[in-house]
Protein backbone atom coordinates (compact mmCIF):
# COMPACT_ATOMS: atom_id res chain seq x y z
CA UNK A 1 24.97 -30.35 -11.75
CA UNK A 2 22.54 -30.35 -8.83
CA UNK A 3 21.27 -26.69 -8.22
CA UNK A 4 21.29 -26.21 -4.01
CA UNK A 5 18.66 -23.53 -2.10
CA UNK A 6 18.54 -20.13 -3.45
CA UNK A 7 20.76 -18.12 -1.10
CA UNK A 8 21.54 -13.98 -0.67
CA UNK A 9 24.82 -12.67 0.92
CA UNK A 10 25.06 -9.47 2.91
CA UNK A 11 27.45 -6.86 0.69
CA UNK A 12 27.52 -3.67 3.65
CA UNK A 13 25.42 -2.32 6.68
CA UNK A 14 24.68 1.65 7.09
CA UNK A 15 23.67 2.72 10.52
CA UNK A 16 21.96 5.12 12.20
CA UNK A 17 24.98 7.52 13.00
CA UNK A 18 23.02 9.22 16.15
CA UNK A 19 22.56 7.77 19.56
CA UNK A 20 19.09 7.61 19.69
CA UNK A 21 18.43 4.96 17.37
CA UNK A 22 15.01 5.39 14.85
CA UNK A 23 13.25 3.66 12.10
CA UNK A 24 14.80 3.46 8.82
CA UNK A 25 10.53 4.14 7.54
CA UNK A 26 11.42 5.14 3.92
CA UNK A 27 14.13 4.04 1.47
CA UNK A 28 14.93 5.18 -2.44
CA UNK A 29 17.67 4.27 -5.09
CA UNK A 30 19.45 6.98 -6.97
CA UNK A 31 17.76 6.44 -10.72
CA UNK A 32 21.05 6.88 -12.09
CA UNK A 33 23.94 6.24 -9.49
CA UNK A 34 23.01 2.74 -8.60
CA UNK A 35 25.84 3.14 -5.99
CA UNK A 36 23.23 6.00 -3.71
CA UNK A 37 20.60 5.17 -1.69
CA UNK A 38 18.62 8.02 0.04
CA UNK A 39 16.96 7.07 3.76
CA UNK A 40 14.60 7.86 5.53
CA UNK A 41 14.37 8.13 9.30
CA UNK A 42 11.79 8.42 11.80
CA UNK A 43 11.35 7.75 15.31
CA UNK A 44 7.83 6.00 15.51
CA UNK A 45 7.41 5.79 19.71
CA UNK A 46 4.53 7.63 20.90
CA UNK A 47 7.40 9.31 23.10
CA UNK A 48 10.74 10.23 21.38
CA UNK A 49 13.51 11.09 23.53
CA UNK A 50 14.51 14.91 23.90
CA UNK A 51 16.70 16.52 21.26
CA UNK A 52 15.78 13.04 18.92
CA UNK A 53 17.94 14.32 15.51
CA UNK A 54 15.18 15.33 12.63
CA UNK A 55 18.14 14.39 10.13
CA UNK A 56 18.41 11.60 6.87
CA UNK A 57 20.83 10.59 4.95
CA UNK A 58 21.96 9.95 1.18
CA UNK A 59 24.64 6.66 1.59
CA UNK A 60 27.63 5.41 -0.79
CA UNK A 61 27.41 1.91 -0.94
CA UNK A 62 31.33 1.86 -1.52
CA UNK A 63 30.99 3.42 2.21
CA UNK A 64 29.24 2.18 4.83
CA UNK A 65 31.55 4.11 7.74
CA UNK A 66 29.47 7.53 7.31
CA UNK A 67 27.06 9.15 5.20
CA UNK A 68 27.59 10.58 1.58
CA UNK A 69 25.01 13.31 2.40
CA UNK A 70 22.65 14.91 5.26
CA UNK A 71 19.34 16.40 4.85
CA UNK A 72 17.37 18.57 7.33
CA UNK A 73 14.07 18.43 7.26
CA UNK A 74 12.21 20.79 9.92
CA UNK A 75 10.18 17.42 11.20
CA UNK A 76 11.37 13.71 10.86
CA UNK A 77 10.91 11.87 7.63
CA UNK A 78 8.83 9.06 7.16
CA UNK A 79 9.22 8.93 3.17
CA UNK A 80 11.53 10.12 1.18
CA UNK A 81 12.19 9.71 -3.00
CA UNK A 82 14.41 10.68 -5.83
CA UNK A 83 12.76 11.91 -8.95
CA UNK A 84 12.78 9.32 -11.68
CA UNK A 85 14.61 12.14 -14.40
CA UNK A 86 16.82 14.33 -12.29
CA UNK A 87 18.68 12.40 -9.59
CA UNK A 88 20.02 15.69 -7.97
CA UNK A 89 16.28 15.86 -6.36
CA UNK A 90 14.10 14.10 -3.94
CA UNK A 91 11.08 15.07 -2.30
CA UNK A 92 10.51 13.60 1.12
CA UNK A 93 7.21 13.44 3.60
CA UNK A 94 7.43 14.32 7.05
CA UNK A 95 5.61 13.06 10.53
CA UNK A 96 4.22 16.75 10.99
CA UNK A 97 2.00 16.38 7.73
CA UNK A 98 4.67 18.81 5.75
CA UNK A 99 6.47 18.22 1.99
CA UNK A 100 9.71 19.50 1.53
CA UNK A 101 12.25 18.72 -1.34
CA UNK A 102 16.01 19.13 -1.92
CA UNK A 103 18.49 19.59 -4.57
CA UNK A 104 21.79 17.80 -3.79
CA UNK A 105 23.74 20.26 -5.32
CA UNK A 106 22.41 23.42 -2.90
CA UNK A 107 23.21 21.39 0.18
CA UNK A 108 21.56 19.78 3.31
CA UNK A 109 18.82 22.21 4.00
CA UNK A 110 15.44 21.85 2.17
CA UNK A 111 15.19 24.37 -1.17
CA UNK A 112 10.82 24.43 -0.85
CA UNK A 113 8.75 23.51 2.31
CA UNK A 114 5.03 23.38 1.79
CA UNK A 115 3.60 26.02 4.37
CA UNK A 116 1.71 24.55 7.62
CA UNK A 117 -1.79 26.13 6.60
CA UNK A 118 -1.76 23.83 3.22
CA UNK A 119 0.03 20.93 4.75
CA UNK A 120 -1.38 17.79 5.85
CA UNK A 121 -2.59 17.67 9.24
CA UNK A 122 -1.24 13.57 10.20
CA UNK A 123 2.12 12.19 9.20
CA UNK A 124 2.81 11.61 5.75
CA UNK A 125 3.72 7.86 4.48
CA UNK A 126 4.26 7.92 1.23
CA UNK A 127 5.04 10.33 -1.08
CA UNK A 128 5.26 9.61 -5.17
CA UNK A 129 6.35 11.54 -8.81
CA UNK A 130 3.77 11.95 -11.41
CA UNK A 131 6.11 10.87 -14.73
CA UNK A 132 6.37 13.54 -17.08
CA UNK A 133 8.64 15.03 -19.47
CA UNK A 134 9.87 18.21 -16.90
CA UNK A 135 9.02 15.66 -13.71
CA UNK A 136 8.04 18.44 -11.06
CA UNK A 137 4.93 17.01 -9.50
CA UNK A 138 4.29 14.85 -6.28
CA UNK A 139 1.71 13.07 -5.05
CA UNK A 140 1.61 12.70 -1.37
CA UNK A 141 -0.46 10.43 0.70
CA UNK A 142 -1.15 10.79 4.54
CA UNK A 143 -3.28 9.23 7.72
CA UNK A 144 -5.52 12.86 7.74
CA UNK A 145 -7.84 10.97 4.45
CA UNK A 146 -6.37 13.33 1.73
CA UNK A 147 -3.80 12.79 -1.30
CA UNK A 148 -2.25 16.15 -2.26
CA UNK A 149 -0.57 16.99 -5.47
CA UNK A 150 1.86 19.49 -5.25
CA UNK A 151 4.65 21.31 -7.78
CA UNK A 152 7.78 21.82 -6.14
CA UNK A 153 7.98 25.14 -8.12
CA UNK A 154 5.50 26.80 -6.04
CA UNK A 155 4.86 24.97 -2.68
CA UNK A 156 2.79 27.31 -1.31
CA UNK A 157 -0.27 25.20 -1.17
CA UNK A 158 -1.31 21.79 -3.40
CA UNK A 159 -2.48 22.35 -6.81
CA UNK A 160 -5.47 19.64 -6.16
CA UNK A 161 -6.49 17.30 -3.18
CA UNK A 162 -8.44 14.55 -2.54
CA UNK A 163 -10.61 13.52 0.45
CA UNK A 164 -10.58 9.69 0.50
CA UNK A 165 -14.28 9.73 1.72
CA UNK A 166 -15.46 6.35 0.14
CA UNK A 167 -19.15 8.11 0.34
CA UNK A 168 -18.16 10.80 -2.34
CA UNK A 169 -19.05 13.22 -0.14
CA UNK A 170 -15.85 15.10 0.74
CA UNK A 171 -16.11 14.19 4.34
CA UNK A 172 -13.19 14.49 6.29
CA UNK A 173 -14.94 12.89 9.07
CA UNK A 174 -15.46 9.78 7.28
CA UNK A 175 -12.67 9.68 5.20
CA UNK A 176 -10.07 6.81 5.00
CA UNK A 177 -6.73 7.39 6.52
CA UNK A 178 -3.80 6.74 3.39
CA UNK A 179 -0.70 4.18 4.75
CA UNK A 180 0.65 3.47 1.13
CA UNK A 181 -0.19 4.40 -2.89
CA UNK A 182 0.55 3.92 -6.45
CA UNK A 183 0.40 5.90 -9.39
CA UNK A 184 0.13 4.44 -13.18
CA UNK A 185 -0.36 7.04 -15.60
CA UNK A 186 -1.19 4.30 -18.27
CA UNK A 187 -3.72 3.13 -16.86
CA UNK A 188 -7.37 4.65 -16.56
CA UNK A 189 -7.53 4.42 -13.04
CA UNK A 190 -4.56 5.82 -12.26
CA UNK A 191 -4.50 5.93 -8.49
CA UNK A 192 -4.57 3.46 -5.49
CA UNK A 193 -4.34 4.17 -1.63
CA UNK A 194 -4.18 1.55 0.90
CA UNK A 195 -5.66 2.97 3.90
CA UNK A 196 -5.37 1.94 7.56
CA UNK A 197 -8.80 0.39 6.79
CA UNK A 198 -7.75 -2.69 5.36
CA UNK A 199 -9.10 -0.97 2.18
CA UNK A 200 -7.60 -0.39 -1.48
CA UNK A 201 -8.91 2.97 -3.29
CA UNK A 202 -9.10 2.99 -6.81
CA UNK A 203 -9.51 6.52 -8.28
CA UNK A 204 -9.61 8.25 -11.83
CA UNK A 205 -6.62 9.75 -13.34
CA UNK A 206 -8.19 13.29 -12.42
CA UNK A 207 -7.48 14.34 -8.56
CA UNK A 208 -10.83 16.49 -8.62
CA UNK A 209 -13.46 15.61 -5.62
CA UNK A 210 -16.33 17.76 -7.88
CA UNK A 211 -15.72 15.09 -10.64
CA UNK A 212 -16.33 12.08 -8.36
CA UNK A 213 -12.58 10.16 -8.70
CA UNK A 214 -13.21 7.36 -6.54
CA UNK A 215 -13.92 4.37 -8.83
CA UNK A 216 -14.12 1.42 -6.29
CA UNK A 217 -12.70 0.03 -3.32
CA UNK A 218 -11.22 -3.57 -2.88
CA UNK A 219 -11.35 -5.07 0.80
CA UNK A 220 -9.51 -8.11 1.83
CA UNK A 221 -7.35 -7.04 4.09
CA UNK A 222 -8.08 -6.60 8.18
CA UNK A 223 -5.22 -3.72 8.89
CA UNK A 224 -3.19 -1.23 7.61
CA UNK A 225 -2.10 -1.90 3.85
CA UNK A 226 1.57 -0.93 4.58
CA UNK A 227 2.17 -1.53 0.65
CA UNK A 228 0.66 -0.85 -2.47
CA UNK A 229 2.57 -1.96 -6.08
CA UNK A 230 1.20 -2.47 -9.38
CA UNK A 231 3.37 -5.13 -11.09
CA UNK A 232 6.00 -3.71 -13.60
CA UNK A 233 4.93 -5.81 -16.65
CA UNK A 234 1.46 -6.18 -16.33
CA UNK A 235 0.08 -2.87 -14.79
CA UNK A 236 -3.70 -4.42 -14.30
CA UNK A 237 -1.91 -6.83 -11.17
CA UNK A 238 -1.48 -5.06 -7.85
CA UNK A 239 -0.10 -6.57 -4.89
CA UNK A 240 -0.86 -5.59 -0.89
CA UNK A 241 0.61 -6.46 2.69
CA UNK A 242 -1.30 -5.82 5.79
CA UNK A 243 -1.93 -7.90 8.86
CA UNK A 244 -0.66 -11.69 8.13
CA UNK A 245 -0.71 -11.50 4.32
CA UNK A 246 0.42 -10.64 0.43
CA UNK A 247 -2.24 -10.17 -1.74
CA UNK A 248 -2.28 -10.03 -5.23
CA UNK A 249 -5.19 -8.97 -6.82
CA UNK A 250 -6.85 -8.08 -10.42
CA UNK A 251 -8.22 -4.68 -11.31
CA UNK A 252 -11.29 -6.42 -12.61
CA UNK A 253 -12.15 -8.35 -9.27
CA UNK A 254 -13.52 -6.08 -6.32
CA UNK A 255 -14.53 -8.76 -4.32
CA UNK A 256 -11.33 -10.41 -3.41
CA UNK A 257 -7.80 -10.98 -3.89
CA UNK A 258 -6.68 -13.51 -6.75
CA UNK A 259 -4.26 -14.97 -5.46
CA UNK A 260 -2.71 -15.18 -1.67
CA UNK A 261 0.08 -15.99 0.84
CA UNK A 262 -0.24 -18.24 3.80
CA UNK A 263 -0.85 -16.53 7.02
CA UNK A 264 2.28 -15.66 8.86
CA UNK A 265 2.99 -15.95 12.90
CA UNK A 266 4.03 -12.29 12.39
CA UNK A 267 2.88 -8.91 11.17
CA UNK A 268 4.15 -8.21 7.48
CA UNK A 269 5.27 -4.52 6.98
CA UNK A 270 6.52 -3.56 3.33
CA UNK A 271 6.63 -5.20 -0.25
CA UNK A 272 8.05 -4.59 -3.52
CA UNK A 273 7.82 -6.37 -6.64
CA UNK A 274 11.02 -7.12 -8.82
CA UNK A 275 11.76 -4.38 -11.44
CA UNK A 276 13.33 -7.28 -13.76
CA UNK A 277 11.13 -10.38 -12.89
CA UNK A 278 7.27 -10.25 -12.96
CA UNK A 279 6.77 -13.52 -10.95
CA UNK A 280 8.82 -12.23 -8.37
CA UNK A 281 8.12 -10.22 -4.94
CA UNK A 282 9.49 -9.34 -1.42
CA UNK A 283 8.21 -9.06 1.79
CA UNK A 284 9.61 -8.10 4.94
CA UNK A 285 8.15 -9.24 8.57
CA UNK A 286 8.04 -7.74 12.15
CA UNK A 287 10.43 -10.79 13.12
CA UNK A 288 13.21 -9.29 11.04
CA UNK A 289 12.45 -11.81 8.11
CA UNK A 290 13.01 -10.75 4.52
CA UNK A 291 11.11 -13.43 1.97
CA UNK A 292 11.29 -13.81 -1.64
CA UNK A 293 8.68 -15.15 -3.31
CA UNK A 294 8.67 -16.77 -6.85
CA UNK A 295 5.00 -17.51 -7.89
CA UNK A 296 6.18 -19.67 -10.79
CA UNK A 297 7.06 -21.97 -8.30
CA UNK A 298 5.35 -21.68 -5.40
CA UNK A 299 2.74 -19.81 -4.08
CA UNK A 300 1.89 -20.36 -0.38
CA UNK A 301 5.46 -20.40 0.80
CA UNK A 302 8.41 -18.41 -0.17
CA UNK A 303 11.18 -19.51 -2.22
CA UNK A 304 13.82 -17.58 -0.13
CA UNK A 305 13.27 -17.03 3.49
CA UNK A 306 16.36 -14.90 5.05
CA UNK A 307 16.36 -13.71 9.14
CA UNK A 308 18.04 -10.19 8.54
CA UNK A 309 17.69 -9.10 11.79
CA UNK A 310 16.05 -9.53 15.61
CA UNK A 311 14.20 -6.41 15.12
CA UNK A 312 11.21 -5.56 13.00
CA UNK A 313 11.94 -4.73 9.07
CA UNK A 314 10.20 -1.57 8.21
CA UNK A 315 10.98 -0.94 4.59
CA UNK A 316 12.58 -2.88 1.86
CA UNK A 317 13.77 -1.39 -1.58
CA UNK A 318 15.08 -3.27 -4.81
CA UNK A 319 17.77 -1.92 -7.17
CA UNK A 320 16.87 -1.34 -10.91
CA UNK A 321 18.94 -4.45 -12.04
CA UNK A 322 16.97 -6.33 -9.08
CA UNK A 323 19.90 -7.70 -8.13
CA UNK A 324 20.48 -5.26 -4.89
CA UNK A 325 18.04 -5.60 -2.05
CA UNK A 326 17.95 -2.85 0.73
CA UNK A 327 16.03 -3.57 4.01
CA UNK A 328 15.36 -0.65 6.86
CA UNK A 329 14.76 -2.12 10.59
CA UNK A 330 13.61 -0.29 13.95
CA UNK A 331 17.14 0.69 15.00
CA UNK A 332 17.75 2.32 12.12
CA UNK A 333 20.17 -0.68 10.47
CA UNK A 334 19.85 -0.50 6.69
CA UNK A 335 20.95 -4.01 5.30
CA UNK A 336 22.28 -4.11 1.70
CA UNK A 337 22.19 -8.27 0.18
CA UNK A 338 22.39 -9.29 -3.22
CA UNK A 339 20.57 -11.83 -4.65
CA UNK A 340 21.12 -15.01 -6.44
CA UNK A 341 21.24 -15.05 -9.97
CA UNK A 342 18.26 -17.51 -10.21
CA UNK A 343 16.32 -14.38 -8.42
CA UNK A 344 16.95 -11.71 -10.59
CA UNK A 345 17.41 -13.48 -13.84
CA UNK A 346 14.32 -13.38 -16.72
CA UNK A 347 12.95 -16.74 -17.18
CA UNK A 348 12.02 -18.55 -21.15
CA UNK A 349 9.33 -17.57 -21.43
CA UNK A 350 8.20 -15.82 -17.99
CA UNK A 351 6.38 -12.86 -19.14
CA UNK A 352 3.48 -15.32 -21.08
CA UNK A 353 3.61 -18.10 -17.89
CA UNK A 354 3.19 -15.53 -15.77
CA UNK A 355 0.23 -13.70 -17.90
CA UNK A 356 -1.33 -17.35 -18.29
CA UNK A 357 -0.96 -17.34 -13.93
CA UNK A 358 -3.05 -14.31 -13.94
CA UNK A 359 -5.52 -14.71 -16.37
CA UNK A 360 -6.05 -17.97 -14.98
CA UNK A 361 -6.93 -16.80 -11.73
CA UNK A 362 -8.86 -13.83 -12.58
CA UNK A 363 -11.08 -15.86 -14.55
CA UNK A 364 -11.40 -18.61 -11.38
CA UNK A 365 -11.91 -15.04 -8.99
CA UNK A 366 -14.50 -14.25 -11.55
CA UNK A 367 -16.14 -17.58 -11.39
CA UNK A 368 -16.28 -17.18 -7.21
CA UNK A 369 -17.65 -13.87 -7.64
CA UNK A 370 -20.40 -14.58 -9.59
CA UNK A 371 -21.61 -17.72 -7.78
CA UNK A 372 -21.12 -16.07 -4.45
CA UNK A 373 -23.66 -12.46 -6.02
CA UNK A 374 -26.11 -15.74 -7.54
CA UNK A 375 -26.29 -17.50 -3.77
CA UNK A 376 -26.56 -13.38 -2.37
CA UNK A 377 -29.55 -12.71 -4.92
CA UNK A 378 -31.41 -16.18 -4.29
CA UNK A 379 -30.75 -15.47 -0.20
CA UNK A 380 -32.05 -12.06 -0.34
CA UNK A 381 -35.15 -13.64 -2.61
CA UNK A 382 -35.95 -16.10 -0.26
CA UNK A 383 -35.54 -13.94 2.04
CA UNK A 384 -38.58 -12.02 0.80
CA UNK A 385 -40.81 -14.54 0.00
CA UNK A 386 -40.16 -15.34 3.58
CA UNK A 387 -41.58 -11.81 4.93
CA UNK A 388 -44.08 -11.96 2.30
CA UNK A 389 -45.44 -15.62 3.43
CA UNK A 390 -44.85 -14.12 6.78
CA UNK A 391 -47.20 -11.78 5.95
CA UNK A 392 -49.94 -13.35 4.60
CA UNK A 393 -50.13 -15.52 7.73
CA UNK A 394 -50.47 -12.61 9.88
CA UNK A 395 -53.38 -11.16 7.61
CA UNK A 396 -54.99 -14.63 7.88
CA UNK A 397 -54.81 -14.76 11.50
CA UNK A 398 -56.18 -11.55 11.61
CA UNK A 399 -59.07 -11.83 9.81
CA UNK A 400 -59.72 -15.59 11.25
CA UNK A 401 -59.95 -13.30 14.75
CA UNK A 402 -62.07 -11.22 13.90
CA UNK A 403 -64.74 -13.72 12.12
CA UNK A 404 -64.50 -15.33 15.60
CA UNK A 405 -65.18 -12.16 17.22
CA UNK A 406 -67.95 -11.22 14.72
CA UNK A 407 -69.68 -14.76 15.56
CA UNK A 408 -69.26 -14.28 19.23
CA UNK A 409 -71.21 -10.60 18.71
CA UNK A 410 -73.95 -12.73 16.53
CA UNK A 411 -74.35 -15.44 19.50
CA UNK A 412 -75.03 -12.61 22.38
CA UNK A 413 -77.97 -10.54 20.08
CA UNK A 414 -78.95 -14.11 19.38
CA UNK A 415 -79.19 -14.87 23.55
CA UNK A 416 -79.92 -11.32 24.04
């Protein structure tokens, strides 16, 4: 039997019940009810029209004609999330710097807003849970340089905050403005921000500025890193979209990415690996284009290339199962498609191919990286033997002047 093109079928379309249509900036599965999906959305003009509704909505996927579920936040939301062990909550960031969360079960309005003094001062993109066993703490990331941790139990202010200030400073000034993040609690250096820089962020597990948390940065990127993900089986393997490409990179390489997309015609704008595949990502475009890429097979070009829409995709979410695969647009459109089998289907042996892919790779990125710091070194040393024999020729000339001065002196007393 001859096996044809991979291909994904649209299963419904929610949209934007108001007039004024807005971004669909932030989406999130139910943990539990597969069949929920909570959105976020945000109008991102410079100029929203008057009386622009703040609200988002929880869907049913078994109904696309109106939405399960309202919230009201006091200011649009750019993010929003439901906490990994109770799917009754979800925390959600807003475009006036504020955190609010809500229960489902007490209704549309928000139970906790953080208050304006303590909130962020720029919109907030991305908001994320720190797993543990009672699951009450949030992360949240915005464009002002700081990532906030806050306990929805008391939102008066954040319990710590850090000022992305890649001098170590503190700076505010200085600091990096935060697009996207991810949180590992396995891993030692358990935070990354991508900042409108073009610049990963790798900080220590402890959000403390006194203790110095900012490990390293990793630059490769020449906009806004619009995502962030560590891959679900092998933690150390990050991926990043900004400007033309996907990145994926290894926590041991600094100096650049380890492996790499072509360069598109068009602006990529959100990512996500699969949760049940570890060779397999998404990526969504400003031409409406959702791609899925399968790096077992190739890597420059994508193994599934799908126009969703005319307008720009903003946000793109994937089911647990992986089989599910929500995209947000511009006009609010939230696109629900479901995969082929052959996408969301564990491979023999994947997990050790795709280790061998990696390892392979970082050790080649390694390679690069040390021959590039060798030809830096001998540069810089030539360099200086350069100023030094530069040196040496201006002390010769200068003393062969003034012999010739001294002997002109001589010849005059001589005359004289």
């Amino acid at each position: 039997m001859v096996k044809g093109k991979p291909s994904a079928r649209t299963i419904t379309v929610f949209r934007d019940p108001n007039k004024d249509k807005r971004a669909a900036t932030g989406l999130s599965w139910n943990p539990i009810e597969n069949h929920r999906v909570a959105v976020a959305y945000c109008c991102l003009e410079q100029r929203a029209p008057k009386n622009m509704s703040f609200n988002s909505y929880i869907w049913n996927t078994e109904n696309n004609m109106k939405p399960e579920m309202t919230l009201k936040p006091a200011s649009p939301l750019l993010c929003l999330e439901y906490n990994p062990t109770d799917f009754h909550i979800l925390v959600g960031g807003s475009y006036n710097g504020d955190i609010s969360y809500w229960d489902t079960r007490s209704g549309s309005q928000p139970v906790q807003k953080s208050s304006t003094v303590h909130s962020h001062r720029d919109p907030v993109y991305k908001v994320i849970w720190w797993p543990s066993r009672i699951c009450t703490e949030v992360f949240s990331a915005s464009t002002d340089g700081q990532v906030q941790l806050w306990d929805i139990r008391k939102m008066s202010e954040p319990t710590k905050q850090l000022v992305l200030d890649p001098t170590k400073k503190g700076n505010r000034d200085s600091a990096l403005g935060a697009v996207s993040m991810e949180f590992e609690n396995t891993m030692v250096r358990a935070f990354m921000v991508g900042t409108e820089q073009g610049v990963v962020v790798s900080c220590s597990r402890k959000l403390e500025t006194q203790n110095d948390p900012i490990v390293c940065t990793y630059r490769g990127h020449s906009g806004p890193i619009y995502a962030l993900q560590r891959n679900p089986f092998f933690p150390k393997n990050f991926l990043t979209v900004a400007d033309w490409t996907a990145r994926i990179w290894s926590e041991d390489i600094t100096e650049s990415s380890i492996m790499s997309t072509k360069n598109h015609m068009t602006y990529l704008l959100d990512a996500c690996w699969s949760p049940v595949r570890p060779a397999v990502f998404f990526t969504v475009k400003m031409d409406g284009t959702l791609d899925v890429w399968d790096i077992l097979f190739k890597r420059k070009d994508p193994t599934l290339s799908l126009k969703v829409c005319d307008e720009a995709l903003y946000s793109i979410r994937v089911q647990n199962e992986g089989c599910l695969v929500c995209c947000g647009s511009q006009l609010g459109t939230v696109k629900l498609l479901k995969m082929p089998p052959s996408l969301f289907t564990l491979k023999n042996n994947e997990k050790a191919l795709v280790s061998e892919i990696f390892d392979l790779e970082t050790r080649k990125a390694k390679s690069l990286e040390s021959q590039y710091r060798e030809r830096h070194q001998m540069k810089l040393s030539c360099s200086k033997e350069d100023e030094e024999e530069k040196e040496d020729l201006e002390e010769l000339l200068a003393c062969t002047e003034m012999e010739f001065y001294e002997s002109v002196e001589a010849e005059k007393k001589k005359i004289g």
